[in-house]
C-alpha atoms as a PDB file:
ATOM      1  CA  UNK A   1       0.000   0.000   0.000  1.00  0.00           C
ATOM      2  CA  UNK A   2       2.781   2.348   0.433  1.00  0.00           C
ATOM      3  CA  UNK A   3       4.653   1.603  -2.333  1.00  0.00           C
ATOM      4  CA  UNK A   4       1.457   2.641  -4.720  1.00  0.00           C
ATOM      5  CA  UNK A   5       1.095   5.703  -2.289  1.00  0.00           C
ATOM      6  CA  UNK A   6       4.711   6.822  -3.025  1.00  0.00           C
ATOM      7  CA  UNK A   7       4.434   5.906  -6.904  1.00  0.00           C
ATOM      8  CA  UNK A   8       1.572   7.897  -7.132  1.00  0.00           C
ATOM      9  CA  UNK A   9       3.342  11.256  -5.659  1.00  0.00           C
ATOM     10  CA  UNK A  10       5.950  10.761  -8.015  1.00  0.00           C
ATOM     11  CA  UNK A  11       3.720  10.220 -11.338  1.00  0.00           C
ATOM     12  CA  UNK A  12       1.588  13.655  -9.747  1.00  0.00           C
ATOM     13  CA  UNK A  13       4.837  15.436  -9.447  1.00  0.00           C
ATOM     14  CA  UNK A  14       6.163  15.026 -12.612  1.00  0.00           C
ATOM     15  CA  UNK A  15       2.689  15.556 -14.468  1.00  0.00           C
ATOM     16  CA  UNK A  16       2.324  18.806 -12.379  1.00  0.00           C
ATOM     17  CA  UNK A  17       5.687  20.261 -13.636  1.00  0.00           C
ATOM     18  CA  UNK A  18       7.769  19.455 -10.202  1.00  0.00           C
ATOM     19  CA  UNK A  19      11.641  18.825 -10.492  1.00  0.00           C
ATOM     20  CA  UNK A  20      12.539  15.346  -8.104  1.00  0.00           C
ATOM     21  CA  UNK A  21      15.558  15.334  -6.937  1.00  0.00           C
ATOM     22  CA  UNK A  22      17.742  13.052  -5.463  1.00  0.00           C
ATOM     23  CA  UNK A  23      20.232  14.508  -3.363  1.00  0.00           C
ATOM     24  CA  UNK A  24      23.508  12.196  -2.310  1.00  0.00           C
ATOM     25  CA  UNK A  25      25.408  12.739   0.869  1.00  0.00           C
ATOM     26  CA  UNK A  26      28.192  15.255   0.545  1.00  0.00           C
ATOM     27  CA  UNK A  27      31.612  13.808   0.064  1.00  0.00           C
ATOM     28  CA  UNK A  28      34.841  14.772   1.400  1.00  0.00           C
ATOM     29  CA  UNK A  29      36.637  17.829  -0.783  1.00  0.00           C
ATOM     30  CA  UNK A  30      40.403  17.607  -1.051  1.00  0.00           C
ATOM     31  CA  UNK A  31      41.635  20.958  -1.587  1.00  0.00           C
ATOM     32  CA  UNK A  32      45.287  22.635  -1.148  1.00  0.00           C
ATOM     33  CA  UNK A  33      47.276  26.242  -0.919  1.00  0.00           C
ATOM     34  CA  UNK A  34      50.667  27.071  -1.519  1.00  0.00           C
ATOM     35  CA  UNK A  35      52.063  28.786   1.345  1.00  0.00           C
ATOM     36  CA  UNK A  36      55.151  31.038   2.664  1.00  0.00           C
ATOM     37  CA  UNK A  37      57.801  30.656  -0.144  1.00  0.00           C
ATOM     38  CA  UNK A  38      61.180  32.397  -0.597  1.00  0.00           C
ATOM     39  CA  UNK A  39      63.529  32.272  -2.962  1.00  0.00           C
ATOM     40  CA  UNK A  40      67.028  31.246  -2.759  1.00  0.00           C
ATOM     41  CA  UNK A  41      70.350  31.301  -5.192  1.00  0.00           C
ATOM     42  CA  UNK A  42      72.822  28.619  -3.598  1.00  0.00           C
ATOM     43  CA  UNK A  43      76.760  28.713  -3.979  1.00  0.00           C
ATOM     44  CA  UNK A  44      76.741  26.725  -7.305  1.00  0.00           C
ATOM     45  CA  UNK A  45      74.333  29.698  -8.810  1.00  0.00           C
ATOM     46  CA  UNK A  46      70.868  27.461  -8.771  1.00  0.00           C
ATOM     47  CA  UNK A  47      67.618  29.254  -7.937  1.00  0.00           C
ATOM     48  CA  UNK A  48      65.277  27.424  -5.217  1.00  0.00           C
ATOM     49  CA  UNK A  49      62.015  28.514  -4.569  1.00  0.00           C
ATOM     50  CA  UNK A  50      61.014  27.057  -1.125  1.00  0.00           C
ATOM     51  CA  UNK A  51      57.481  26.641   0.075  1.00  0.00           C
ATOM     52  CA  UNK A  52      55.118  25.066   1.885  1.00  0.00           C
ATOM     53  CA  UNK A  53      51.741  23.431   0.779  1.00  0.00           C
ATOM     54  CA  UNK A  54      49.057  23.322   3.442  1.00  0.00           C
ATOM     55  CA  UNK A  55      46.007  20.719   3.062  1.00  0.00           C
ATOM     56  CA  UNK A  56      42.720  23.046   3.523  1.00  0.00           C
ATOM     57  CA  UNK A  57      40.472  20.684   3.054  1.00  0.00           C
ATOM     58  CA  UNK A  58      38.883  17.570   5.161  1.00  0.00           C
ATOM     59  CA  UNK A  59      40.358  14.530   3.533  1.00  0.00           C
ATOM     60  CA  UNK A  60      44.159  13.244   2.852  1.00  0.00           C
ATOM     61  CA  UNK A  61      46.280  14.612  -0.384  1.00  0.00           C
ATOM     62  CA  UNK A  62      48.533  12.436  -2.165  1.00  0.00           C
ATOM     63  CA  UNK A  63      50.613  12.985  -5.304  1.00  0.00           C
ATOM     64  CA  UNK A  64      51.283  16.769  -4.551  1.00  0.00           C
ATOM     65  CA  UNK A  65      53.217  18.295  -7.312  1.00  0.00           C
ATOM     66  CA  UNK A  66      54.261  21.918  -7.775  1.00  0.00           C
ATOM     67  CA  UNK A  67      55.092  23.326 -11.472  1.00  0.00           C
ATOM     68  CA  UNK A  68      56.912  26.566 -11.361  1.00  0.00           C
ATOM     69  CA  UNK A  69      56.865  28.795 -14.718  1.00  0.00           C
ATOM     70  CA  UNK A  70      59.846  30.899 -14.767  1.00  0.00           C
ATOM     71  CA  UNK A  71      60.054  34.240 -16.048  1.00  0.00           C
ATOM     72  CA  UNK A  72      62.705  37.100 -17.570  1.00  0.00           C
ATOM     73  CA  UNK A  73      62.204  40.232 -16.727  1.00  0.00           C
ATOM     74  CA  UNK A  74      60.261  41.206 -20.157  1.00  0.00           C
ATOM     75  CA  UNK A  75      57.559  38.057 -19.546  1.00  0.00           C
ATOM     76  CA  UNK A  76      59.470  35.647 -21.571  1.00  0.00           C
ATOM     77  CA  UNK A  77      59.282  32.546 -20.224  1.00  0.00           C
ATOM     78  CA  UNK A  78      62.867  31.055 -19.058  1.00  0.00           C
ATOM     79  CA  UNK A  79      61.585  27.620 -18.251  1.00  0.00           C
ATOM     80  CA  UNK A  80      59.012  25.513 -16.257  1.00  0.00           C
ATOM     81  CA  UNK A  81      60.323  23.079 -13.471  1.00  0.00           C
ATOM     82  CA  UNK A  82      58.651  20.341 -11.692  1.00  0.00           C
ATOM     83  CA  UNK A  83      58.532  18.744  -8.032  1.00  0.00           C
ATOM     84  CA  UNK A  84      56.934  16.733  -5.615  1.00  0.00           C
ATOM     85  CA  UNK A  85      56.597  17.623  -1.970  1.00  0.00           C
ATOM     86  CA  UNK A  86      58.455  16.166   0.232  1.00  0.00           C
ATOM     87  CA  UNK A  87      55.665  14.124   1.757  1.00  0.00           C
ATOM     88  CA  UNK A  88      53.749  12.092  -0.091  1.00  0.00           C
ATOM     89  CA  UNK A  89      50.812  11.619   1.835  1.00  0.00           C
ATOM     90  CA  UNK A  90      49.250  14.689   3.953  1.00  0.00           C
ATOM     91  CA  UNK A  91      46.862  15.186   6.584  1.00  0.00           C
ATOM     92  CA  UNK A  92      43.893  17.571   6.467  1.00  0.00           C
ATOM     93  CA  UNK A  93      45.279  20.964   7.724  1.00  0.00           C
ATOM     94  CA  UNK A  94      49.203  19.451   8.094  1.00  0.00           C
ATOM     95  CA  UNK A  95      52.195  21.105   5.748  1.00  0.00           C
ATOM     96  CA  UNK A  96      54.597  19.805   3.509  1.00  0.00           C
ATOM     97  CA  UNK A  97      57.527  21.678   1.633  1.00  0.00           C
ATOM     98  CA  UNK A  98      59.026  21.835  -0.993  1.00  0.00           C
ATOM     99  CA  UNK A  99      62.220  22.393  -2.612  1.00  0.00           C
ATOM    100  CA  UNK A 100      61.556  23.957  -6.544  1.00  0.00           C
ATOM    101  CA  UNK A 101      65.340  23.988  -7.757  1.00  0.00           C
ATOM    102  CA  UNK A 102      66.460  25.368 -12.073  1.00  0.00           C
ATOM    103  CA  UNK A 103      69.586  23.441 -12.570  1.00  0.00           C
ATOM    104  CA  UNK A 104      70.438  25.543 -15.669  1.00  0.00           C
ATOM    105  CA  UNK A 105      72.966  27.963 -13.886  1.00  0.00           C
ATOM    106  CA  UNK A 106      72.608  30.446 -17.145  1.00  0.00           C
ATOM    107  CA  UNK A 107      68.649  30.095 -16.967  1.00  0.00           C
ATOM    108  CA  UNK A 108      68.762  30.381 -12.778  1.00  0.00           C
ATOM    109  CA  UNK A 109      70.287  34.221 -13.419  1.00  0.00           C
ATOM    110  CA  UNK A 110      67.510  35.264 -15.719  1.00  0.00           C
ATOM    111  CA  UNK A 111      64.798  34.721 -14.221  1.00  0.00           C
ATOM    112  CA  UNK A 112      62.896  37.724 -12.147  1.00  0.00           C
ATOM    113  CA  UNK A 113      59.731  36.336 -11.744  1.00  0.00           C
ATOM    114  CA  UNK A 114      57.691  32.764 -11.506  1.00  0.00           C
ATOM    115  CA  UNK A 115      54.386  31.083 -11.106  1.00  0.00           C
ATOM    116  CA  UNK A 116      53.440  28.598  -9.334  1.00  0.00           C
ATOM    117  CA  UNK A 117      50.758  25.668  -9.832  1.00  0.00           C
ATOM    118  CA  UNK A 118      50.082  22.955  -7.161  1.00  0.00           C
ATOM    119  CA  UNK A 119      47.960  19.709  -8.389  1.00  0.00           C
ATOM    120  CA  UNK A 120      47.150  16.834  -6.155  1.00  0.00           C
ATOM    121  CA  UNK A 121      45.033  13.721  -5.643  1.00  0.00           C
ATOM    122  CA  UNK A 122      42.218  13.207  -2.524  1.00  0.00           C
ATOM    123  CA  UNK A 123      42.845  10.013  -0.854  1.00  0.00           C
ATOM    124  CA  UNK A 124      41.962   8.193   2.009  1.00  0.00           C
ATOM    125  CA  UNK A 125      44.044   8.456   5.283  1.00  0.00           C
ATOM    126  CA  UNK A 126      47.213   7.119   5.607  1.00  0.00           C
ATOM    127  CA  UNK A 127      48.731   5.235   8.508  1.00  0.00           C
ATOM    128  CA  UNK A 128      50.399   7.361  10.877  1.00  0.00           C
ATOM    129  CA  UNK A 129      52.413   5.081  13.351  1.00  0.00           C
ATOM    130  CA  UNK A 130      55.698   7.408  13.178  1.00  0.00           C
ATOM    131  CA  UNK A 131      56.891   9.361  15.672  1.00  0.00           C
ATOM    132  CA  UNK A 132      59.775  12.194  15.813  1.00  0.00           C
ATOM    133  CA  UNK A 133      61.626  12.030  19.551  1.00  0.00           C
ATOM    134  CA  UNK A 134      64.751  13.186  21.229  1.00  0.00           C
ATOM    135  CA  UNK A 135      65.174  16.278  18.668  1.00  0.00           C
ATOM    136  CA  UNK A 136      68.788  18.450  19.089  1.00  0.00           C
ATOM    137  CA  UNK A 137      70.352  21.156  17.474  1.00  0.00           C
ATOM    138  CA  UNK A 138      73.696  22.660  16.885  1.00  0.00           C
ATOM    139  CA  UNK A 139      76.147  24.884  14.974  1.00  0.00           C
ATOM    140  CA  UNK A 140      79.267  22.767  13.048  1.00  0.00           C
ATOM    141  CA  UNK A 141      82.699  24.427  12.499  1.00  0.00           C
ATOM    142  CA  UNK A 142      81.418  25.653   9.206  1.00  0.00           C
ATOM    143  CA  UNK A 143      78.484  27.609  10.998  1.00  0.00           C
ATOM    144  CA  UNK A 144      75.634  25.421   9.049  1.00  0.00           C
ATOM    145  CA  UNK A 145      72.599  24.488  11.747  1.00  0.00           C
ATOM    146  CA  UNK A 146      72.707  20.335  12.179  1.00  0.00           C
ATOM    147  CA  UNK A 147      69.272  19.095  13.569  1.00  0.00           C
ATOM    148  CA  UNK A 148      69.644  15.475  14.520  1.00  0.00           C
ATOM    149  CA  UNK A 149      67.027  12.971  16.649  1.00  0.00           C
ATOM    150  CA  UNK A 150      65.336   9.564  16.141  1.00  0.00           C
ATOM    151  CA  UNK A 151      62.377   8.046  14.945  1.00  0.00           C
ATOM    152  CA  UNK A 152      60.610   5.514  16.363  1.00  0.00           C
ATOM    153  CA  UNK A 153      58.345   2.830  14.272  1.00  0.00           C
ATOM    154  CA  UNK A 154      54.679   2.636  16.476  1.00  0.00           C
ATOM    155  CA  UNK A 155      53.446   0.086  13.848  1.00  0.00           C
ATOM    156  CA  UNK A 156      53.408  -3.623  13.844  1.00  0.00           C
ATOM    157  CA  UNK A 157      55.535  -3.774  10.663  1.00  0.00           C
ATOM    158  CA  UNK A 158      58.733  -2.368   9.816  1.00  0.00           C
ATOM    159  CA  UNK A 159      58.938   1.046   8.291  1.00  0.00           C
ATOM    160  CA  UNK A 160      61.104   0.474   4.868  1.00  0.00           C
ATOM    161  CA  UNK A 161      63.117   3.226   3.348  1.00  0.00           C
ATOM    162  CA  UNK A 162      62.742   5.649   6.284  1.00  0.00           C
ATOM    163  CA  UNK A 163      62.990   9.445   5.243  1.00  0.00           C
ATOM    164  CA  UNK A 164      62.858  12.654   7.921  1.00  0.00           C
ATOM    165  CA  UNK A 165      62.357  15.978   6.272  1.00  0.00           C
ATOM    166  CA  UNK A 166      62.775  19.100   8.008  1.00  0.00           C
ATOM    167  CA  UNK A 167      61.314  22.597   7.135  1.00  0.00           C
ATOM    168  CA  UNK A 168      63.336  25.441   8.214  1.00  0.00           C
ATOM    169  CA  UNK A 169      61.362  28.918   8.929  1.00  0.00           C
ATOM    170  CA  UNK A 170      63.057  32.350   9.115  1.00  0.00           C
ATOM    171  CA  UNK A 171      61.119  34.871  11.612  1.00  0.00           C
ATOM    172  CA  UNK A 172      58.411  36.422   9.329  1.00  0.00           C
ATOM    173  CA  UNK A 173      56.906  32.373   8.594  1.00  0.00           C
ATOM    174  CA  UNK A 174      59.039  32.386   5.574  1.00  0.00           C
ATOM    175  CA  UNK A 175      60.368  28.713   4.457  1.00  0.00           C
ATOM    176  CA  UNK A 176      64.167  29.238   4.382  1.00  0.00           C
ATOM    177  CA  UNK A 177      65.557  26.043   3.438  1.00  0.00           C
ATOM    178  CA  UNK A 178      64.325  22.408   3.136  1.00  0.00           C
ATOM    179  CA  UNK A 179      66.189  19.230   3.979  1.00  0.00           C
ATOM    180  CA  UNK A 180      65.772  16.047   4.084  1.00  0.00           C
ATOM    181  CA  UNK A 181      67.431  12.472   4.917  1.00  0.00           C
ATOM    182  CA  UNK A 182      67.077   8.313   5.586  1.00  0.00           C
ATOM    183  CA  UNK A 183      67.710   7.121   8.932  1.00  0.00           C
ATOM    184  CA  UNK A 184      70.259   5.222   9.576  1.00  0.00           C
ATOM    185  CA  UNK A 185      69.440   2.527   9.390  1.00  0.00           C
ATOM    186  CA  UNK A 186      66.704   3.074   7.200  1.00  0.00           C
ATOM    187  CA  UNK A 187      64.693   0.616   7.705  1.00  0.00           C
ATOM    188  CA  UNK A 188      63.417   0.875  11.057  1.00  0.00           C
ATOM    189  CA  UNK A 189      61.813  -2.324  12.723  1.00  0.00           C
ATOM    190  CA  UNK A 190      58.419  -2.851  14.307  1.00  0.00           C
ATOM    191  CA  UNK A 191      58.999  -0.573  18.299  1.00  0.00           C
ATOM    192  CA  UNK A 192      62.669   0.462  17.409  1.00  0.00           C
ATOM    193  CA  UNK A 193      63.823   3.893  17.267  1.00  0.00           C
ATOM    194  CA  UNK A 194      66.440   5.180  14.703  1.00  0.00           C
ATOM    195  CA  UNK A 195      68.790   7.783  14.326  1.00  0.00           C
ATOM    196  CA  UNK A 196      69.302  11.086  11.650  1.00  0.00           C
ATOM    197  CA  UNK A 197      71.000  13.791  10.847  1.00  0.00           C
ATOM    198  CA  UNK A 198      70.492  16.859   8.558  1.00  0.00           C
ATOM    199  CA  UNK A 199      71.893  19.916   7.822  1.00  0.00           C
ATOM    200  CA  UNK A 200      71.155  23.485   6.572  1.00  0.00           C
ATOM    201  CA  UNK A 201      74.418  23.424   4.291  1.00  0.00           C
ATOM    202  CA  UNK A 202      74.973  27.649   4.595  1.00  0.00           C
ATOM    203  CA  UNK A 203      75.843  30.179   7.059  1.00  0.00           C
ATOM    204  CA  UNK A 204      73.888  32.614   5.803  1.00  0.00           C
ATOM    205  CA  UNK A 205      70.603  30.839   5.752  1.00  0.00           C
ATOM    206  CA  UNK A 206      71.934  29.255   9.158  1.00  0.00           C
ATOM    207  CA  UNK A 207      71.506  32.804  10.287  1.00  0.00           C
ATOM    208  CA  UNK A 208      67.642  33.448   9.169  1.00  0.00           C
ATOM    209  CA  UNK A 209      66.432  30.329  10.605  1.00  0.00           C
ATOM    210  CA  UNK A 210      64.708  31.010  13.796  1.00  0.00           C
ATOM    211  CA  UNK A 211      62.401  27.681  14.135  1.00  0.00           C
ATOM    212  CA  UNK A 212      61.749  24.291  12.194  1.00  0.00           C
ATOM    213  CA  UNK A 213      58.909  21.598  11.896  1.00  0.00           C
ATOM    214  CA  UNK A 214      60.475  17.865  11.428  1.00  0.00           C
ATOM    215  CA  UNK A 215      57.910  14.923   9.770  1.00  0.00           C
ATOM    216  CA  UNK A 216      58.762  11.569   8.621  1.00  0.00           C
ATOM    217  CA  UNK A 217      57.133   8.964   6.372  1.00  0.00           C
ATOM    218  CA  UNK A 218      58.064   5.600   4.574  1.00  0.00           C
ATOM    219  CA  UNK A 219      56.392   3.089   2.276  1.00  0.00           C
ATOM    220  CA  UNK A 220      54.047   1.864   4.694  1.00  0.00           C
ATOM    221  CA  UNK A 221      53.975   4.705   7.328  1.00  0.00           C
ATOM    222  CA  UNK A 222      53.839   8.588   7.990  1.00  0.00           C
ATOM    223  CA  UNK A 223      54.082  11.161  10.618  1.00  0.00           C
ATOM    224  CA  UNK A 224      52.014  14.556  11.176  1.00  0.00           C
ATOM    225  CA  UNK A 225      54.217  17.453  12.628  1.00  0.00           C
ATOM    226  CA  UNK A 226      51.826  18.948  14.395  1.00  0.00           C
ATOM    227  CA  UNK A 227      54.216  21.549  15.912  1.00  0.00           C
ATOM    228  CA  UNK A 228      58.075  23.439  15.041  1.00  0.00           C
ATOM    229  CA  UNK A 229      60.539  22.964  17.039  1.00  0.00           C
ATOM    230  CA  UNK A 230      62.313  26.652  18.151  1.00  0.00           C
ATOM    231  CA  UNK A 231      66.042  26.542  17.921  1.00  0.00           C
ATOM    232  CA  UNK A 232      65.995  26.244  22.349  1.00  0.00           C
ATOM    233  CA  UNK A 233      64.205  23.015  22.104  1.00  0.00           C
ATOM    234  CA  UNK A 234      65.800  20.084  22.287  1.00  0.00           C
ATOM    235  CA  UNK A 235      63.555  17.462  23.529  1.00  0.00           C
ATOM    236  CA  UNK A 236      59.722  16.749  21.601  1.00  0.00           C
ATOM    237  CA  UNK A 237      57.415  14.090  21.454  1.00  0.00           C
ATOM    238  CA  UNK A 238      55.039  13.715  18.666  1.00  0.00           C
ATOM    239  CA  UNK A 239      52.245  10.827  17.874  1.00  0.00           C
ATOM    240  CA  UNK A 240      49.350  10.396  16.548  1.00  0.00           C
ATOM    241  CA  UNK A 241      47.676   7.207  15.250  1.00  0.00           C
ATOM    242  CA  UNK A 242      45.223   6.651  12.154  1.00  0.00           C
ATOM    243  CA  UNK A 243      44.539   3.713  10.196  1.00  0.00           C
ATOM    244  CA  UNK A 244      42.542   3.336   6.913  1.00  0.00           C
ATOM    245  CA  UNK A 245      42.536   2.346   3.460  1.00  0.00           C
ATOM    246  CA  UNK A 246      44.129   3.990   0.583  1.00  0.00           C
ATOM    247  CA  UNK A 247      41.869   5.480  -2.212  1.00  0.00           C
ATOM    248  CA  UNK A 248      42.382   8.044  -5.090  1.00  0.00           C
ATOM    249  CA  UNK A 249      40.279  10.603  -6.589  1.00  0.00           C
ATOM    250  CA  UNK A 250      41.231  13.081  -9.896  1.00  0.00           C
ATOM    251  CA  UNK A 251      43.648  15.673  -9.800  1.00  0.00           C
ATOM    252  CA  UNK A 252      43.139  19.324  -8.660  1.00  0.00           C
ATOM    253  CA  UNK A 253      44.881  22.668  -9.854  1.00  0.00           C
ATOM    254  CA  UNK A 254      45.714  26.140  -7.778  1.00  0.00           C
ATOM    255  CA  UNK A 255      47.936  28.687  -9.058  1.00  0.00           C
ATOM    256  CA  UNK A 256      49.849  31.498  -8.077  1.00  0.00           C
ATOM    257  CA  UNK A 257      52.288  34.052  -9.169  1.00  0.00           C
ATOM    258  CA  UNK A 258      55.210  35.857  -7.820  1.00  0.00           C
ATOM    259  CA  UNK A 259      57.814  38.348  -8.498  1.00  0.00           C
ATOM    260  CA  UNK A 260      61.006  36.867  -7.602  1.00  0.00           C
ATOM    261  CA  UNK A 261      63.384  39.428  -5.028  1.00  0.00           C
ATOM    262  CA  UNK A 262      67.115  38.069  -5.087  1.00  0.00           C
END
């Protein structure tokens, strides 16, 4: 009785001229920025543009990929570069940098300007069973900033190819430098805890860098850096644990363009 009760609505709507509609639960969006970048000539003569992309949406990004257009000073364009981020899976509202580098030394000197476009891929959450601990910092003989600590595998299998990357932040927010590095060893089993290393390889950027944020990841696990570490802290636990099953959706674009100060 109330099926023929609900087919005849239907047959009076659509003879009356109403619109039915059948409205699906709203899905997660995946959406990113790029965030806080500077620009940087090294002592070869490359130009880096360091940034940041921050996940502003309410699912997990994966395959994030930055193409930087490059630009003389009369609009020509000089060249277009490609990167990943560092991490490869990331968190809703979590950071990852990246380090944009022209390897053409003649190129790298022309260019005065650049734009930037960030694509990614919505995915499902990725385990995070990583954890940074027993951060320090110093100065070398050279005067370049050395960040070492461990990381320590929360998950029941080992973490494979083990990579820390750390994001260095000068005092106006700016990304400064970017670094990364394996443990050693980098395979880190199931409750061990593993050592690294890296360095900001230049006084001068030594100088600007007034805080940092460390993450890790490998193929089967990742951390969130919640918070930066100042350049007085030494000791900082971070965890956080999530489990679920991977998933893709298409690719996104968002683009942006700077003039490039040397």
């Amino acid at each position: 009785m109330r099926k023929k009760i609900a087919f005849s609505l239907i047959i009076f709507l659509v003879i009356a001229g109403a619109t039915v509609r059948f409205v699906e639960p709203a899905s997660a969006a995946a959406t990113g920025v790029i965030q806080n970048e500077s620009v940087w000539i090294d002592s070869i003569g490359r130009l880096h543009i360091f940034g940041e992309v921050r996940n502003t949406g309410d699912s997990w990004l994966r395959f994030i990929g930055v193409t930087g257009t490059l630009y003389d000073s009369g609009g020509t364009v000089v060249d277009v570069i490609f990167t990943f981020t560092e991490l490869g899976y990331l968190a809703p509202n979590m950071i990852t940098p990246f380090d944009l580098v022209e390897l053409d030394l003649a190129k790298s000197s022309r260019v005065q300007r650049y734009s930037l476009v960030l694509e990614y891929s919505g995915t499902s959450a990725f385990p995070v069973k990583l954890k940074i601990v027993n951060v320090g910092n110093s100065t070398n003989s050279l005067g370049w900033l050395e960040v070492a600590g461990e990381v320590e595998n929360d998950g029941d299998s080992t973490s494979n190819e083990t990579k820390v990357i750390g994001t260095f932040y000068d005092n106006a927010g700016k990304v400064v430098y970017v670094a990364s590095t394996l443990t050693s060893p980098s395979k880190i089993p199931s409750g061990a805890k593993y050592g690294f290393k890296m360095i900001v390889t230049d006084e001068g950027l030594t100088r600007k860098v007034t805080r940092y944020s460390i993450a890790a990841e490998s193929e089967e696990y990742t951390s969130v850096p919640e918070l930066s570490w100042s350049l007085a802290l030494f000791i900082v636990t971070l965890s956080l644990m999530i489990f679920a099953i991977r998933k893709c959706t298409p690719l996104k674009q968002a683009i942006s363009t700077r003039s490039l100060v040397h």
